[in-house]
Protein backbone atom coordinates (compact mmCIF):
# COMPACT_ATOMS: atom_id res chain seq x y z
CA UNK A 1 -46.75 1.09 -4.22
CA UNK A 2 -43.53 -0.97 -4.95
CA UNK A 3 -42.54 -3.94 -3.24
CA UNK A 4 -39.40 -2.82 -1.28
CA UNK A 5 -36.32 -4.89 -3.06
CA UNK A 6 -34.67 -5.75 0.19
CA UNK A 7 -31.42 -6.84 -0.70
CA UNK A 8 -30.10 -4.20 -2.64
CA UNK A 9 -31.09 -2.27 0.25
CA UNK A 10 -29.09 -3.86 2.53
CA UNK A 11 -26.40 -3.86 0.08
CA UNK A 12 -26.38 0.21 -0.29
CA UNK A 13 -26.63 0.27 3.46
CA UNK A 14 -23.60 -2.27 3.52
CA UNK A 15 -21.71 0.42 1.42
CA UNK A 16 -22.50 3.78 2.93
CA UNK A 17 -21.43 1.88 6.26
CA UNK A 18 -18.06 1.51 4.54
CA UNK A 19 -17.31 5.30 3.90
CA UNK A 20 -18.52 6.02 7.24
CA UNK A 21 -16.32 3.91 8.87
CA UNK A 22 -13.60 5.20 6.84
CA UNK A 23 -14.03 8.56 8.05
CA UNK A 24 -14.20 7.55 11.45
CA UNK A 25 -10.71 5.67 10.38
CA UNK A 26 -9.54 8.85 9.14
CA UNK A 27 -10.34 10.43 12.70
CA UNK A 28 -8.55 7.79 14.49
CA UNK A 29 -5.98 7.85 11.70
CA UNK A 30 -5.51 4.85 11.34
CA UNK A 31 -4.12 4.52 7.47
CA UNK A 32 -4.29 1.08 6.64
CA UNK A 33 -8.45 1.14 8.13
CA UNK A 34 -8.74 4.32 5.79
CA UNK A 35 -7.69 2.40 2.75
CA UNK A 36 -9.75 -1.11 3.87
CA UNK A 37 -12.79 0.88 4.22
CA UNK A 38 -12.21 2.59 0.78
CA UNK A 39 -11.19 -0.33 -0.83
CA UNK A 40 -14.57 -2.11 0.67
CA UNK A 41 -16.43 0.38 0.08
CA UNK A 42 -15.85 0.64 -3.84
CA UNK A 43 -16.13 -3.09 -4.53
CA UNK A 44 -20.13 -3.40 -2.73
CA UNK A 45 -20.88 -0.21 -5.42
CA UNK A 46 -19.46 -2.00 -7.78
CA UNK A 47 -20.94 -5.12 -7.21
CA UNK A 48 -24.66 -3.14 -6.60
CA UNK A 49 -23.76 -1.83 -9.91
CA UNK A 50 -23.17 -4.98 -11.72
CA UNK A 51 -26.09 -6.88 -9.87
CA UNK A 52 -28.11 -3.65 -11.25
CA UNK A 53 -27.33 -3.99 -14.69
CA UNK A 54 -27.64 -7.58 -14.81
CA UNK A 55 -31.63 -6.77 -13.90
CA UNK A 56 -32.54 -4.63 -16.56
């Protein structure tokens, strides 16, 4: 079994937590939340992506 690689996990959590709050922004409609959340959102993947590539 693999040891469980805790902060990228908390990392993906950190970004699907993002684009749900954006789409409870989107309910409220709120339009500056909506593009925070987005804009949040995208720079933790790309960050989880860099950190990723920077491990293999």
């Amino acid at each position: 079994m693999k040891k469980l690689d805790l902060p990228m996990l908390l990392l993906a959590t950190l970004v699907i937590s993002m684009f749900v709050l954006t789409g409870i922004a989107i309910a409220f409609r709120n339009i500056w939340f909506v593009l925070l959340f987005i804009v949040l959102g995208v720079a933790f993947m790309g960050y989880g992506l860099s950190l990723k590539r920077k491990r293999k």
